[in-house]
PDB file of N, CA and C in Angstrom:
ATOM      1  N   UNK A   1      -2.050  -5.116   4.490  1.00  0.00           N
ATOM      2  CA  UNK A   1      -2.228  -4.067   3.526  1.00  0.00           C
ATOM      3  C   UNK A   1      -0.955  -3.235   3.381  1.00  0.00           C
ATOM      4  N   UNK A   2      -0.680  -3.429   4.314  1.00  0.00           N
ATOM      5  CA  UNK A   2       1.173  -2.066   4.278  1.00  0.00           C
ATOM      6  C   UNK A   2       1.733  -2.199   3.836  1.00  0.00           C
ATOM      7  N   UNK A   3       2.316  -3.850   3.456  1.00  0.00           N
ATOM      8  CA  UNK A   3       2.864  -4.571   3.004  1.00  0.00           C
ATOM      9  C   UNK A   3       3.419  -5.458   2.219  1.00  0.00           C
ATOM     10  N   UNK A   4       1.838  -6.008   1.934  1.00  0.00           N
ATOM     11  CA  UNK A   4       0.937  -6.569   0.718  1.00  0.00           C
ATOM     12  C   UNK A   4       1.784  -5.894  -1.042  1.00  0.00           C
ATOM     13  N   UNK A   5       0.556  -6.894  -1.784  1.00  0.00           N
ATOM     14  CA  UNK A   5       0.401  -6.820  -2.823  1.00  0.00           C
ATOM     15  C   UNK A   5       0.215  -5.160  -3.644  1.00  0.00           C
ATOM     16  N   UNK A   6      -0.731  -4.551  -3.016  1.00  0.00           N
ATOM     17  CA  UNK A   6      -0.647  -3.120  -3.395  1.00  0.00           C
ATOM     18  C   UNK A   6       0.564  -2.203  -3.466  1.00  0.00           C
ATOM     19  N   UNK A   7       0.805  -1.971  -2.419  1.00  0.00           N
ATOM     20  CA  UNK A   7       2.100  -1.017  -3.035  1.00  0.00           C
ATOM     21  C   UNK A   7       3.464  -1.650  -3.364  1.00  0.00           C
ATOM     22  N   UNK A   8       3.719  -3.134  -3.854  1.00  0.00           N
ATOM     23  CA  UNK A   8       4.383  -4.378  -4.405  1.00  0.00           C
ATOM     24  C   UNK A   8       3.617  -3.612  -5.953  1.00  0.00           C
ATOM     25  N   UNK A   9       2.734  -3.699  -6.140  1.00  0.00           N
ATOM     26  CA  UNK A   9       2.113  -3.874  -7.541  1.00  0.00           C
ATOM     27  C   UNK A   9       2.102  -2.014  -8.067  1.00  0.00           C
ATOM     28  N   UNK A  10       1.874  -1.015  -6.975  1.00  0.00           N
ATOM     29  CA  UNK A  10       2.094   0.091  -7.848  1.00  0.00           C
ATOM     30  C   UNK A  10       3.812   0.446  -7.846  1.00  0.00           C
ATOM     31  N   UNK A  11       4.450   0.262  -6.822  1.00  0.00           N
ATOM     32  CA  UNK A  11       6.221   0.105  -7.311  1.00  0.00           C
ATOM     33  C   UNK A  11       6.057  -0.123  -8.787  1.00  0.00           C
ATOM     34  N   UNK A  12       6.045  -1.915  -8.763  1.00  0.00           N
ATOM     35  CA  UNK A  12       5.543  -2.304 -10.042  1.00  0.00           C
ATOM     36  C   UNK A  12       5.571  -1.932 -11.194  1.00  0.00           C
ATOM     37  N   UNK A  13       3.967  -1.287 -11.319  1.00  0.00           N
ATOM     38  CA  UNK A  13       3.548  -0.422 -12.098  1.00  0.00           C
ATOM     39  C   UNK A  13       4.696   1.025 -12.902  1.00  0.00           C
ATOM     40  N   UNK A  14       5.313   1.552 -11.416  1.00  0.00           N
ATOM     41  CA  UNK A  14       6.192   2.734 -11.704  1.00  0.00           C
ATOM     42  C   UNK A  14       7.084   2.437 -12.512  1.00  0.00           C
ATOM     43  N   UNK A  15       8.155   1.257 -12.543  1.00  0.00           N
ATOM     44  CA  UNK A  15       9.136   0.829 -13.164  1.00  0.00           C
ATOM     45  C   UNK A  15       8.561   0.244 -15.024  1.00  0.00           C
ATOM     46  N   UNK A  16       7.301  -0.139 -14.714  1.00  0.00           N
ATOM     47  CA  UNK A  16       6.758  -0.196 -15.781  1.00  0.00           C
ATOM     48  C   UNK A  16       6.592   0.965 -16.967  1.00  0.00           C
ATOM     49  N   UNK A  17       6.191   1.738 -16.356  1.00  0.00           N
ATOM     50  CA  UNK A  17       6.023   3.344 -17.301  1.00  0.00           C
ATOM     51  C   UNK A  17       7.368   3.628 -17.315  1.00  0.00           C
ATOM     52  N   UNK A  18       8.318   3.437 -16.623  1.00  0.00           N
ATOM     53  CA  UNK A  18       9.977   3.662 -17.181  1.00  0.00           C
ATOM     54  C   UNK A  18      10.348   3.418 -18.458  1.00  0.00           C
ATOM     55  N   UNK A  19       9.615   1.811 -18.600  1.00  0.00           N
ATOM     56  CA  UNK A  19      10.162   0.896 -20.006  1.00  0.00           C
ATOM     57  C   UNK A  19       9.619   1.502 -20.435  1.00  0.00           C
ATOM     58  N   UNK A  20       8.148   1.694 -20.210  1.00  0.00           N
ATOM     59  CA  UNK A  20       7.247   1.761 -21.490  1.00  0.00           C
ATOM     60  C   UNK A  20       8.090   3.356 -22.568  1.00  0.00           C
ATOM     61  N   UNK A  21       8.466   4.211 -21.016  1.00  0.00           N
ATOM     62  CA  UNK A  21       8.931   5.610 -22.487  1.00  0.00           C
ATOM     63  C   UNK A  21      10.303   5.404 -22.970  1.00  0.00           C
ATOM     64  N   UNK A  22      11.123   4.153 -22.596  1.00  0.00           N
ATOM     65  CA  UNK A  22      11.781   3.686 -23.717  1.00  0.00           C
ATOM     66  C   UNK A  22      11.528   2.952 -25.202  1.00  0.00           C
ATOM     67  N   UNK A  23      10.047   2.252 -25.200  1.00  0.00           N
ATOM     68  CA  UNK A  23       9.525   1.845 -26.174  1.00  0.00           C
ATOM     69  C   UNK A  23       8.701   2.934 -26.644  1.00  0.00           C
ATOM     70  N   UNK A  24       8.009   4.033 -25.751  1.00  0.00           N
ATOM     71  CA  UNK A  24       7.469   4.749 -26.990  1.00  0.00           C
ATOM     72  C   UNK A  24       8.625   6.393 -27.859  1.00  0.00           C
ATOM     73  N   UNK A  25       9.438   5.919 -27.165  1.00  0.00           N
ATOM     74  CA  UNK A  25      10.356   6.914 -28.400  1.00  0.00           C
ATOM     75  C   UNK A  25      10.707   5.998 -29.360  1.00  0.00           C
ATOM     76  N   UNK A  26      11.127   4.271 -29.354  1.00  0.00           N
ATOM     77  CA  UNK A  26      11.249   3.785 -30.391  1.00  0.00           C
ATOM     78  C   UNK A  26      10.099   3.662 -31.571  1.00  0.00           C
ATOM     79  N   UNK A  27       8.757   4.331 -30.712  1.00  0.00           N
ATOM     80  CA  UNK A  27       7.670   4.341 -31.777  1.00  0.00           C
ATOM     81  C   UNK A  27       7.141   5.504 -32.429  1.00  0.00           C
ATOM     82  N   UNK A  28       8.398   6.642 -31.872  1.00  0.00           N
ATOM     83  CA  UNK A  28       8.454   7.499 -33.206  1.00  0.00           C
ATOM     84  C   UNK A  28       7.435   8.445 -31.578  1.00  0.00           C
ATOM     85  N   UNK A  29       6.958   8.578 -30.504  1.00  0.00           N
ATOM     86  CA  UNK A  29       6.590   9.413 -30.177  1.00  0.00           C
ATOM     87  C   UNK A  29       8.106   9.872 -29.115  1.00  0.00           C
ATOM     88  N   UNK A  30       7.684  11.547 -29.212  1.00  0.00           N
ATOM     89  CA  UNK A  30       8.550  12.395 -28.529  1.00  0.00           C
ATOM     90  C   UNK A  30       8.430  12.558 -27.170  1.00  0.00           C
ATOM     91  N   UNK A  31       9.336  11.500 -26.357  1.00  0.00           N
ATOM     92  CA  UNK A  31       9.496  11.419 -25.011  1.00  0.00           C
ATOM     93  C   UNK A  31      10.691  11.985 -24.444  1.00  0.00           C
ATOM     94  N   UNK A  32      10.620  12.536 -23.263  1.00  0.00           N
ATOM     95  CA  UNK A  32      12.042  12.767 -22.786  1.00  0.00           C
ATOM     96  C   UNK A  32      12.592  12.028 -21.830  1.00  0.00           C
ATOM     97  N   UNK A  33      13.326  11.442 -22.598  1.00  0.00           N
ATOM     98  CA  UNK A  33      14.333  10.305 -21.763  1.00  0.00           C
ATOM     99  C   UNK A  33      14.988  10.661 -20.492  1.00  0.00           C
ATOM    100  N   UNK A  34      15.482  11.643 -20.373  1.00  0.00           N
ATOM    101  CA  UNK A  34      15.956  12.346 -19.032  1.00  0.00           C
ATOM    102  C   UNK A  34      15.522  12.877 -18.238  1.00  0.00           C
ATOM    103  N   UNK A  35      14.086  12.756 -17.997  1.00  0.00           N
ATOM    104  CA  UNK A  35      13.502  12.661 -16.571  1.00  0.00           C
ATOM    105  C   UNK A  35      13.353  11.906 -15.800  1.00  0.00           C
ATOM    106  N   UNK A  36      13.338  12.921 -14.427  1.00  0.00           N
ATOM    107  CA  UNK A  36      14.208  12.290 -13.814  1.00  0.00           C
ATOM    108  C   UNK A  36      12.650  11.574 -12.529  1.00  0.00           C
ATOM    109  N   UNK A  37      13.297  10.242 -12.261  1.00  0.00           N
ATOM    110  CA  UNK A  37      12.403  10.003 -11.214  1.00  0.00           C
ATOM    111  C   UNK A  37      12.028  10.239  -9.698  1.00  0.00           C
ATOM    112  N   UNK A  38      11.487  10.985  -9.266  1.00  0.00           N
ATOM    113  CA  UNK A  38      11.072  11.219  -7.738  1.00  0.00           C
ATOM    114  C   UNK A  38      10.441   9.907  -6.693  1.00  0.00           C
ATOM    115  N   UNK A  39      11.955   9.342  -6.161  1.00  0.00           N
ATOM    116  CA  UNK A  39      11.203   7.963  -5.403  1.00  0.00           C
ATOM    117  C   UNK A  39      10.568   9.013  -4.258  1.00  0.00           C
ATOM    118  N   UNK A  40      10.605   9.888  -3.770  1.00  0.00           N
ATOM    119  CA  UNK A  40      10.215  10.425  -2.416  1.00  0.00           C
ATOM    120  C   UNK A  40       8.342  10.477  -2.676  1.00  0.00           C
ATOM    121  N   UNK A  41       8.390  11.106  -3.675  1.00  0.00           N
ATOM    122  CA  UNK A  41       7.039  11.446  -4.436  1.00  0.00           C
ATOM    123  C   UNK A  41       6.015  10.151  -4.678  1.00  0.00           C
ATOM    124  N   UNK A  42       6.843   9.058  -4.747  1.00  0.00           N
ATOM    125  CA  UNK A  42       6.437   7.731  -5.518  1.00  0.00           C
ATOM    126  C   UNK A  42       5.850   7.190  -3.833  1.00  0.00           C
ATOM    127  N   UNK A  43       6.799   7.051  -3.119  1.00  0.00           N
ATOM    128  CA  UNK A  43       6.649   6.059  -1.922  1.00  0.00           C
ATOM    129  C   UNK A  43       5.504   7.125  -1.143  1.00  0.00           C
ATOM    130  N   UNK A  44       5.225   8.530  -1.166  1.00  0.00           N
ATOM    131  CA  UNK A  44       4.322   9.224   0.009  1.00  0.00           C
ATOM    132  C   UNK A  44       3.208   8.765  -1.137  1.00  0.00           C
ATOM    133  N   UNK A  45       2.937   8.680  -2.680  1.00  0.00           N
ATOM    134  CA  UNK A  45       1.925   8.572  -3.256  1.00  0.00           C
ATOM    135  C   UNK A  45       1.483   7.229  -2.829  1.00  0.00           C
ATOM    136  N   UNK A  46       2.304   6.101  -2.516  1.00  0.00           N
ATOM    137  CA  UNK A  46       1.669   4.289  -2.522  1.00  0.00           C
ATOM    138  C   UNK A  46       1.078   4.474  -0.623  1.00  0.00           C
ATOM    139  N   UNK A  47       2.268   5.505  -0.197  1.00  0.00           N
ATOM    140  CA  UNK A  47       2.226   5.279   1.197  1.00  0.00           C
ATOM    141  C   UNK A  47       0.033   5.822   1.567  1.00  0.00           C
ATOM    142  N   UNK A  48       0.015   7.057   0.947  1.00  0.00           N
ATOM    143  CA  UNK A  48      -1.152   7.899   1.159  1.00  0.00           C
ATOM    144  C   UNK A  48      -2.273   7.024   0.355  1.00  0.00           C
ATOM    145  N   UNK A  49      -2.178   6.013  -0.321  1.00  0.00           N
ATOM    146  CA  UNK A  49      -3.310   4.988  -1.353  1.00  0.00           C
ATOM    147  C   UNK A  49      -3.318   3.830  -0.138  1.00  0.00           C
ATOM    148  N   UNK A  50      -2.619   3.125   0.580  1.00  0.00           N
ATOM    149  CA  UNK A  50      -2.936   2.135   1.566  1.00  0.00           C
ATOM    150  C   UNK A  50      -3.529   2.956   2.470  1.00  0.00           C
ATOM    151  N   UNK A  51      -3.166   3.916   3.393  1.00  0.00           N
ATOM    152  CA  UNK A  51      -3.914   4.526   4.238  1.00  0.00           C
ATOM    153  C   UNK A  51      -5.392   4.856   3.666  1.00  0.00           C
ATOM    154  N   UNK A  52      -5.426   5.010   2.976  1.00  0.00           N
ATOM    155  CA  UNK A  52      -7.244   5.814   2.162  1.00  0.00           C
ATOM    156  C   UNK A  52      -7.693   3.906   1.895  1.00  0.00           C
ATOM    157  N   UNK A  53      -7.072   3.131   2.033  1.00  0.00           N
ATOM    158  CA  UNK A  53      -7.605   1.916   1.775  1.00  0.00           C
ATOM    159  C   UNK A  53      -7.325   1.717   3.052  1.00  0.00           C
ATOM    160  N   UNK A  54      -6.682   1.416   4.249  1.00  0.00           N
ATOM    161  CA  UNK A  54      -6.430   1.049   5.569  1.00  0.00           C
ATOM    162  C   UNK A  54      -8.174   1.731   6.272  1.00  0.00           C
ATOM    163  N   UNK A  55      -7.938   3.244   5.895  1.00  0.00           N
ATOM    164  CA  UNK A  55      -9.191   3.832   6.632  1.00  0.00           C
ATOM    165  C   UNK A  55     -11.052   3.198   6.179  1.00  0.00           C
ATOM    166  N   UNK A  56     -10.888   3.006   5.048  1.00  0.00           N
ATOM    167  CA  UNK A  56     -11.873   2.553   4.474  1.00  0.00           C
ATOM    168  C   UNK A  56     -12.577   1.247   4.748  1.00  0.00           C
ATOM    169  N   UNK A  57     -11.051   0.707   5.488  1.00  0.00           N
ATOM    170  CA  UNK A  57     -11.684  -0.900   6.190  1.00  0.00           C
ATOM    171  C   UNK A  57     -12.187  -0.666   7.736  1.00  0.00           C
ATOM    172  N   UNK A  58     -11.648   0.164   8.229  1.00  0.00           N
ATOM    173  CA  UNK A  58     -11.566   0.754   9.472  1.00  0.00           C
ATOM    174  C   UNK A  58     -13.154   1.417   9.367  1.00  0.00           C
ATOM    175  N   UNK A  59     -13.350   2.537   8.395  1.00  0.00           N
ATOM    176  CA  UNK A  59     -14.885   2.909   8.723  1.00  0.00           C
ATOM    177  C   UNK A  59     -15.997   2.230   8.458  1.00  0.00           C
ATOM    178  N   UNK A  60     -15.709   1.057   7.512  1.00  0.00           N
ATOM    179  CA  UNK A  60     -16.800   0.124   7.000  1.00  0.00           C
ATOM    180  C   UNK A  60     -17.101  -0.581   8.158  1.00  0.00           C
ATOM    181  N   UNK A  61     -15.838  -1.571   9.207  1.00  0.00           N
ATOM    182  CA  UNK A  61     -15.896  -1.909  10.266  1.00  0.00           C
ATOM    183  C   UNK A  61     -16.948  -1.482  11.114  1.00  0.00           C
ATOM    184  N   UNK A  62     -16.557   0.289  11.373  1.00  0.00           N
ATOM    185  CA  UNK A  62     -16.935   0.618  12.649  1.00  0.00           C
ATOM    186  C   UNK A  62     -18.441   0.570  12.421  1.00  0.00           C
ATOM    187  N   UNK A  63     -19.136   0.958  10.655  1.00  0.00           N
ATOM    188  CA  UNK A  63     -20.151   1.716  11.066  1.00  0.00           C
ATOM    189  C   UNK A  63     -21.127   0.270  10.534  1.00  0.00           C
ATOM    190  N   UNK A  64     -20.593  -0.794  10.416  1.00  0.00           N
ATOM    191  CA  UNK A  64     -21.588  -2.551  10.640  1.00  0.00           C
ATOM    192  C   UNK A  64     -21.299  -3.091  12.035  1.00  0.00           C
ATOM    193  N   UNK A  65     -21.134  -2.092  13.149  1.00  0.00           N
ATOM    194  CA  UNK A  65     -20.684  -1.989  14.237  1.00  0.00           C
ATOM    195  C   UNK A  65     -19.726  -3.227  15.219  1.00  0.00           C
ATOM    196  N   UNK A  66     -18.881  -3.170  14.505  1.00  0.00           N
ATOM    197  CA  UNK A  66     -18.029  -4.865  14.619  1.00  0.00           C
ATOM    198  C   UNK A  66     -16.587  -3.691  15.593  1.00  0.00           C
ATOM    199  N   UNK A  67     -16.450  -4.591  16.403  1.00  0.00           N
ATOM    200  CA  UNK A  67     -15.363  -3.709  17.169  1.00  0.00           C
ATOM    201  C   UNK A  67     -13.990  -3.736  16.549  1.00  0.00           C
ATOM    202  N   UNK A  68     -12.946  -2.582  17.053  1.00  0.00           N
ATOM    203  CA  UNK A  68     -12.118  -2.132  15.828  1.00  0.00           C
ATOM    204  C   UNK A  68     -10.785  -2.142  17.025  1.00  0.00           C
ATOM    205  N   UNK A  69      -9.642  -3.221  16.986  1.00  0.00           N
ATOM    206  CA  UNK A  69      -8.760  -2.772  17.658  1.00  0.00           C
ATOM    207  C   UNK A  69      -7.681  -2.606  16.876  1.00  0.00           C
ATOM    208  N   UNK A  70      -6.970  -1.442  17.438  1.00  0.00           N
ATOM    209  CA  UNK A  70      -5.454  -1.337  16.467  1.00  0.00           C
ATOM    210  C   UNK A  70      -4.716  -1.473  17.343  1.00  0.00           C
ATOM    211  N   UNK A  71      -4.583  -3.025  16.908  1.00  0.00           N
ATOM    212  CA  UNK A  71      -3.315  -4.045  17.784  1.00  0.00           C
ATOM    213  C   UNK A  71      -2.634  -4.433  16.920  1.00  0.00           C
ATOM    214  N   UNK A  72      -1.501  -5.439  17.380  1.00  0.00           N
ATOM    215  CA  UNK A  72      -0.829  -6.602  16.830  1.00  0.00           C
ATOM    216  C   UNK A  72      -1.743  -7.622  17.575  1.00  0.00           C
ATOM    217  N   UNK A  73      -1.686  -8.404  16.171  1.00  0.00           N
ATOM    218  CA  UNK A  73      -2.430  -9.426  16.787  1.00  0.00           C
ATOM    219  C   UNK A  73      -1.846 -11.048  15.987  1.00  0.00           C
ATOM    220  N   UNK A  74      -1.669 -11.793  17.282  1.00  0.00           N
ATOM    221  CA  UNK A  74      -1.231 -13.139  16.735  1.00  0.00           C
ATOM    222  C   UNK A  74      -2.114 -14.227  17.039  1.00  0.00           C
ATOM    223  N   UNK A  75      -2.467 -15.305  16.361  1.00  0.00           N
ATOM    224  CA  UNK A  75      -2.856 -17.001  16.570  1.00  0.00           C
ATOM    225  C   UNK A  75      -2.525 -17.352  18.330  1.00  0.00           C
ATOM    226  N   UNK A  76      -3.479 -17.680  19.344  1.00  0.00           N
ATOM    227  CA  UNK A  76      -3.190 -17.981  20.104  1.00  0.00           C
ATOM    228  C   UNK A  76      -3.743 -19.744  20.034  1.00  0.00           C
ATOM    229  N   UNK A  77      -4.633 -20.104  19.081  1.00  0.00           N
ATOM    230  CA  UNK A  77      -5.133 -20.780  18.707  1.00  0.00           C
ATOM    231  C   UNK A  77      -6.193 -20.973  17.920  1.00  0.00           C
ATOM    232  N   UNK A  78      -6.905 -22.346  17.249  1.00  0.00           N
ATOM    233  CA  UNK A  78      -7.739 -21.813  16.217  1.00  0.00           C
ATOM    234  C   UNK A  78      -9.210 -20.600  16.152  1.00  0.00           C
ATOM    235  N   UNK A  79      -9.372 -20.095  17.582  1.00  0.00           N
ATOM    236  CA  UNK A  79     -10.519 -20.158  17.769  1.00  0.00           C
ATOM    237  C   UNK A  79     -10.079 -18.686  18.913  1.00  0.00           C
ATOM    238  N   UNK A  80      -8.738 -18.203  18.821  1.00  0.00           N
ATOM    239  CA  UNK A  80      -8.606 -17.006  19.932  1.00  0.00           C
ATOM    240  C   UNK A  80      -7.200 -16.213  19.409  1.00  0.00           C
ATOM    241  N   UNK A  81      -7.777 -15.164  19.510  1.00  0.00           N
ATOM    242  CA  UNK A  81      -6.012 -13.809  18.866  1.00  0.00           C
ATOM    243  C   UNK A  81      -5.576 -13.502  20.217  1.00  0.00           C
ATOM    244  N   UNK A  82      -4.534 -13.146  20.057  1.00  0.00           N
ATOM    245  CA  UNK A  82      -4.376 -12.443  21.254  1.00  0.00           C
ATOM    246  C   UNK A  82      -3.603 -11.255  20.541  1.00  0.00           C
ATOM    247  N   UNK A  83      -4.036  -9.688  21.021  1.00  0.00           N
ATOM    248  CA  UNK A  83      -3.759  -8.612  20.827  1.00  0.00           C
ATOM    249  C   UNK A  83      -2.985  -7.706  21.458  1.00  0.00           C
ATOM    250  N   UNK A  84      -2.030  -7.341  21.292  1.00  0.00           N
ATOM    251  CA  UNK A  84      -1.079  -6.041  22.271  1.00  0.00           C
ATOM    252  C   UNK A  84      -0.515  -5.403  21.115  1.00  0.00           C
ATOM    253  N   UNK A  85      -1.074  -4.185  22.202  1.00  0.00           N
ATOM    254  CA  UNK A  85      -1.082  -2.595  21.350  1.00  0.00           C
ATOM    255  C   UNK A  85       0.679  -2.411  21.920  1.00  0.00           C
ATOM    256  N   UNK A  86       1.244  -2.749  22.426  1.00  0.00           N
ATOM    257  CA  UNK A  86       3.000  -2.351  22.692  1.00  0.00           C
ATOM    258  C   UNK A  86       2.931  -2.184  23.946  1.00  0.00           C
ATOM    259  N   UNK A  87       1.897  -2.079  24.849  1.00  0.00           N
ATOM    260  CA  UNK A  87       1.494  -2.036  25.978  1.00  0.00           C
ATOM    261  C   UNK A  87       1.402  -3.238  27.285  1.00  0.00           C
ATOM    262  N   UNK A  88       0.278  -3.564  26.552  1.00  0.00           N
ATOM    263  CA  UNK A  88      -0.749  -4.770  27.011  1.00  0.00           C
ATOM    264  C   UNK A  88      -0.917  -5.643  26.169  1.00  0.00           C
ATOM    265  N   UNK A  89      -1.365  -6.915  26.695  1.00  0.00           N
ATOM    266  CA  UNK A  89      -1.576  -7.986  25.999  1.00  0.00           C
ATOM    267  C   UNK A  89      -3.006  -7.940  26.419  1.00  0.00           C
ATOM    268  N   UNK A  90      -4.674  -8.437  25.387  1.00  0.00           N
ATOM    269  CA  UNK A  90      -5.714  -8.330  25.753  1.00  0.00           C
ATOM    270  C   UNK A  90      -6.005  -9.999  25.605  1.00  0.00           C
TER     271      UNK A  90
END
């Protein structure tokens, strides 16, 4: 999710509404071309939309009572993860 497609696709999106108010002053509406863009504003807005989606998987998890670790977790094989929090390996 951090990583992913979502905040890939609202970046995206941002650079999109750039063009677009170059095409809508060519359509006769009154845009101002010289504003200016706030990446700081942009990246805490995509950053704060994965977290509200990160948490949302996290409480759906907890409360169909399926256990919830916040690890790294890799393929130890088809059928086992193995998890370490930076610590421990479980």
């Amino acid at each position: 999710m951090n990583v992913g497609c979502i905040p890939k696709k609202m970046m995206h999106y941002a650079g999109m509404l750039a063009e677009a108010r170059k095409d809508m002053s060519c359509q006769g509406f009154d845009v101002k071309q010289h504003m200016a863009h706030d990446w700081d504003k942009m990246i805490s807005n995509v950053q704060n939309h994965v977290k509200s989606i990160n948490w949302s998987y996290k409480r759906s998890m907890i409360t169909k009572g399926m256990d919830y670790y916040n690890h790294f977790a890799t393929f130890v094989d088809k059928n086992t993860l193995s998890l370490n929090n930076g610590h421990e390996t479980i």
